[in-house]
C-alpha atoms as a PDB file:
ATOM      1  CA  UNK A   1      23.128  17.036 -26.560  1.00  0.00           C
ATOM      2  CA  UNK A   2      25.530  14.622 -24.595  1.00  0.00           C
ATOM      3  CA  UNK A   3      24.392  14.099 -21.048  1.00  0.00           C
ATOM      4  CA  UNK A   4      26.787  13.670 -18.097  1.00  0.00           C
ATOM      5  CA  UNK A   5      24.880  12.920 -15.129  1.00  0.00           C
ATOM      6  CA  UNK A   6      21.288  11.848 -13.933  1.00  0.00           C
ATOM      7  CA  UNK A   7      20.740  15.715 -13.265  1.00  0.00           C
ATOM      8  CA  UNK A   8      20.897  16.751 -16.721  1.00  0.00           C
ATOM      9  CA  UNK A   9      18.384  13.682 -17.669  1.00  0.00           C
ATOM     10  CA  UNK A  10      15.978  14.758 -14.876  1.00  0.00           C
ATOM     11  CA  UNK A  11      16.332  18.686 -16.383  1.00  0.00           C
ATOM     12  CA  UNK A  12      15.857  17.995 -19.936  1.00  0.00           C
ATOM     13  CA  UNK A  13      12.491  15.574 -19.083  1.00  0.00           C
ATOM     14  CA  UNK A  14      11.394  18.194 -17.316  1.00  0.00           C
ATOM     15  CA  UNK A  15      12.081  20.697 -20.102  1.00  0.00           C
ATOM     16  CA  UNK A  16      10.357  18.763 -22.938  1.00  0.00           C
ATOM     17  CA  UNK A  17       7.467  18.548 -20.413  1.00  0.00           C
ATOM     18  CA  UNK A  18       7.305  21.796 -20.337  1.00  0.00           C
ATOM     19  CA  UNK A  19       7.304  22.406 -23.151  1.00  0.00           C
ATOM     20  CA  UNK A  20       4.784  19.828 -24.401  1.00  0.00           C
ATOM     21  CA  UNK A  21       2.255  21.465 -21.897  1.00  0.00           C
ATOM     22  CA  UNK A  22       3.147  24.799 -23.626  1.00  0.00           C
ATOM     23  CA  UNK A  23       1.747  23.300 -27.187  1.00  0.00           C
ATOM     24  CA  UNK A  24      -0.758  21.722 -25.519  1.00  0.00           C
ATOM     25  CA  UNK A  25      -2.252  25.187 -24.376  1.00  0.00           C
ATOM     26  CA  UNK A  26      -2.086  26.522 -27.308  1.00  0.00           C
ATOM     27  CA  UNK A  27      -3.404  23.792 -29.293  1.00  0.00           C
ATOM     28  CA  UNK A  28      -6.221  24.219 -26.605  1.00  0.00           C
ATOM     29  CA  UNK A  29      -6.514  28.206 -27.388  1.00  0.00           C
ATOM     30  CA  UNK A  30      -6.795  27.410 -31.024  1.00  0.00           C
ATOM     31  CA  UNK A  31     -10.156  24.619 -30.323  1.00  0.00           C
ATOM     32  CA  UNK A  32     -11.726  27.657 -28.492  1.00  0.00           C
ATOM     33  CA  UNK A  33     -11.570  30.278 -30.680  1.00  0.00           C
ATOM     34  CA  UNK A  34     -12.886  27.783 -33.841  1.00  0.00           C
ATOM     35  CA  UNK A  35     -15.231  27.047 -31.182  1.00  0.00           C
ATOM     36  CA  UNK A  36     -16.318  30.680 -30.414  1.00  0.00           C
ATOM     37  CA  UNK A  37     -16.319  31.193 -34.081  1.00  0.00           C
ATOM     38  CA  UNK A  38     -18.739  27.938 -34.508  1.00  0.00           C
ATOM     39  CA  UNK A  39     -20.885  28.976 -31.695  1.00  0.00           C
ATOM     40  CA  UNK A  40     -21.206  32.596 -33.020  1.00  0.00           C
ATOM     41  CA  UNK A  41     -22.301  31.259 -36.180  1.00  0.00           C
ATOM     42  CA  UNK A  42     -25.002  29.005 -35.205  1.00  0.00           C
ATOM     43  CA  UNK A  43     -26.662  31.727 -32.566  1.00  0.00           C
ATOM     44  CA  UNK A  44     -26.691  34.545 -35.813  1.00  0.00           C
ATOM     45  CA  UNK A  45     -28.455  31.426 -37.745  1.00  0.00           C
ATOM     46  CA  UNK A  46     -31.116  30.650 -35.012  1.00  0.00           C
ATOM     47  CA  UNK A  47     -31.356  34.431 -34.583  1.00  0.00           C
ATOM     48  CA  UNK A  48     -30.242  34.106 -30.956  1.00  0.00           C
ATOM     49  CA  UNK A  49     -28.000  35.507 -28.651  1.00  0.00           C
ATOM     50  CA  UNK A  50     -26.050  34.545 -26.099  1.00  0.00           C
ATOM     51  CA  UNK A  51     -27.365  34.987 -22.690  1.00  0.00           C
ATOM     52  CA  UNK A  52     -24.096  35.399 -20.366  1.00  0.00           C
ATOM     53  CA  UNK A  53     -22.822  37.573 -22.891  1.00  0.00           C
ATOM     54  CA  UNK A  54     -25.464  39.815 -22.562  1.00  0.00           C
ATOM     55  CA  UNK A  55     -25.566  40.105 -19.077  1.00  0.00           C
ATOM     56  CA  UNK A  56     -21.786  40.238 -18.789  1.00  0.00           C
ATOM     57  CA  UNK A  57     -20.747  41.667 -21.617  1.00  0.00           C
ATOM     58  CA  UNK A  58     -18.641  38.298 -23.001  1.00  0.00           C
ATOM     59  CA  UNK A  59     -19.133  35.094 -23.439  1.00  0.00           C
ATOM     60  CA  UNK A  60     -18.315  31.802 -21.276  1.00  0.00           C
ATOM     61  CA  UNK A  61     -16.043  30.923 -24.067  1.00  0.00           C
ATOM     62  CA  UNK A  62     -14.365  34.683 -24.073  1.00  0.00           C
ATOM     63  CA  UNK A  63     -13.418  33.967 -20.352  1.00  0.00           C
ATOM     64  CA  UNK A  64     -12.256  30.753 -21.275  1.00  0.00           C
ATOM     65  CA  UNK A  65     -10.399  32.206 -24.518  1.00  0.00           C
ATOM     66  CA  UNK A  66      -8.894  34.789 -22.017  1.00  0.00           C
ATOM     67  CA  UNK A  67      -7.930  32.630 -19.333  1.00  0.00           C
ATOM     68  CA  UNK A  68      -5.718  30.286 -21.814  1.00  0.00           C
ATOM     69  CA  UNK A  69      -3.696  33.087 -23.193  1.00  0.00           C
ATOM     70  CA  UNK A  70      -2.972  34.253 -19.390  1.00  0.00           C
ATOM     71  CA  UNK A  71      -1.893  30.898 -18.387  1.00  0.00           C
ATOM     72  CA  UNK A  72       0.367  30.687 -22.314  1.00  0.00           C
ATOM     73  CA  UNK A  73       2.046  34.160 -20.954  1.00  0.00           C
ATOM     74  CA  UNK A  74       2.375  32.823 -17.780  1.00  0.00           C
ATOM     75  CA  UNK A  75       4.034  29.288 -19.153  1.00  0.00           C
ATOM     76  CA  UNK A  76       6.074  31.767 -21.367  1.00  0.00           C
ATOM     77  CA  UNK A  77       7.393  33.532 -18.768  1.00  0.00           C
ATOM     78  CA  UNK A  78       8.302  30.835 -17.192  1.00  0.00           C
ATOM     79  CA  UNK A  79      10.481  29.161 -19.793  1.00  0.00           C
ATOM     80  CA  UNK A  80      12.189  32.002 -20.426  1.00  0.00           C
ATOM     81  CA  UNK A  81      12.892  32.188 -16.684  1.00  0.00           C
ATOM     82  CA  UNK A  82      13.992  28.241 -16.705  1.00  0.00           C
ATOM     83  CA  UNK A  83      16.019  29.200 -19.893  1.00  0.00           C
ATOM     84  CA  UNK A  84      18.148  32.185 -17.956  1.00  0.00           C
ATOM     85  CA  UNK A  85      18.212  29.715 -14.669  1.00  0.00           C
ATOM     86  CA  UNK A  86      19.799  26.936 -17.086  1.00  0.00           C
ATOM     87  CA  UNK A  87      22.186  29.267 -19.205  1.00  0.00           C
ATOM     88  CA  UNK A  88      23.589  30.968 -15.653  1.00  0.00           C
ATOM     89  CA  UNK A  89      23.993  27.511 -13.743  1.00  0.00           C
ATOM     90  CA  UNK A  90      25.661  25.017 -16.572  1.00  0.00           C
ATOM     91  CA  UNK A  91      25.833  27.131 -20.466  1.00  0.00           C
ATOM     92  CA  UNK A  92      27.873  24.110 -21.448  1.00  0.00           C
ATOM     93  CA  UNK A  93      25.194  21.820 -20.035  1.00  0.00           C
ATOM     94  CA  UNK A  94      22.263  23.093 -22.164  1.00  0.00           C
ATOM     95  CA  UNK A  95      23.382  25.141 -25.718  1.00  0.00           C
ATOM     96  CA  UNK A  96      21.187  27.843 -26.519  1.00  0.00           C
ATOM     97  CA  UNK A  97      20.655  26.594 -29.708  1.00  0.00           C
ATOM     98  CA  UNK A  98      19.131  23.601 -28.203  1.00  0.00           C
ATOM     99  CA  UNK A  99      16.403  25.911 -26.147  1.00  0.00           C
ATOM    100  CA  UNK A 100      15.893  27.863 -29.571  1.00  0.00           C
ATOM    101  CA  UNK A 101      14.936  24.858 -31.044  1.00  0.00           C
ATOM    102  CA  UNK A 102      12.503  24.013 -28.306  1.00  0.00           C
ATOM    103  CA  UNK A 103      10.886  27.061 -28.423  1.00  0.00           C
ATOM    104  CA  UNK A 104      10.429  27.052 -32.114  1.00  0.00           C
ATOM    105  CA  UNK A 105       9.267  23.441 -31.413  1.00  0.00           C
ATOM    106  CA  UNK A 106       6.289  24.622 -29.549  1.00  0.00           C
ATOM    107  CA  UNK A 107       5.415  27.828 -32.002  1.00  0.00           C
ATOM    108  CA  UNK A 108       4.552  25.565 -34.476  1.00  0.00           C
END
């Protein structure tokens, strides 16, 4: 992508940003559920249980689990939102193709 002006420097740092926090998160979704997984695993082999769980019903690592994939629909949301903002104000400015391949970027 050729930039023109400062604007479209500022806008496409902020868009990889984005985006890295994106992978970040769920990188971060995918630690807790090996976690959970781990951590159900030892309790069954110390024939334990977990207390919060059964007080509450789930786990201090289900909330957490929970919490990350509110805040990935939330960042998801939000680039698609940045994405229509973009395409409306300048389509020549940033190619869809170029957002596609961000977005596949941070599904990997």
């Amino acid at each position: 992508m050729v930039k023109n002006s400062y604007l479209e420097y500022e806008t496409c740092d902020a868009e990889h940003g984005t985006f890295q926090l994106r992978r970040q998160a769920d990188e971060l979704l995918q630690r807790l559920i090996v976690g959970r997984e781990q951590s159900e695993q030892r309790l069954m082999e110390c024939g334990r249980r977990d207390a919060i769980k059964c007080v509450t019903g789930r786990s201090a690592i289900d909330e957490a689990i929970e919490t990350t994939r509110s805040m990935i629909r939330e960042m998801d949301a939000m680039l698609e939102e940045m994405n229509t903002q973009l395409q409306e104000s300048s389509p020549a400015a940033v190619p869809t193709s170029h957002m596609a391949s961000l977005v596949a970027d941070c599904n990997r």
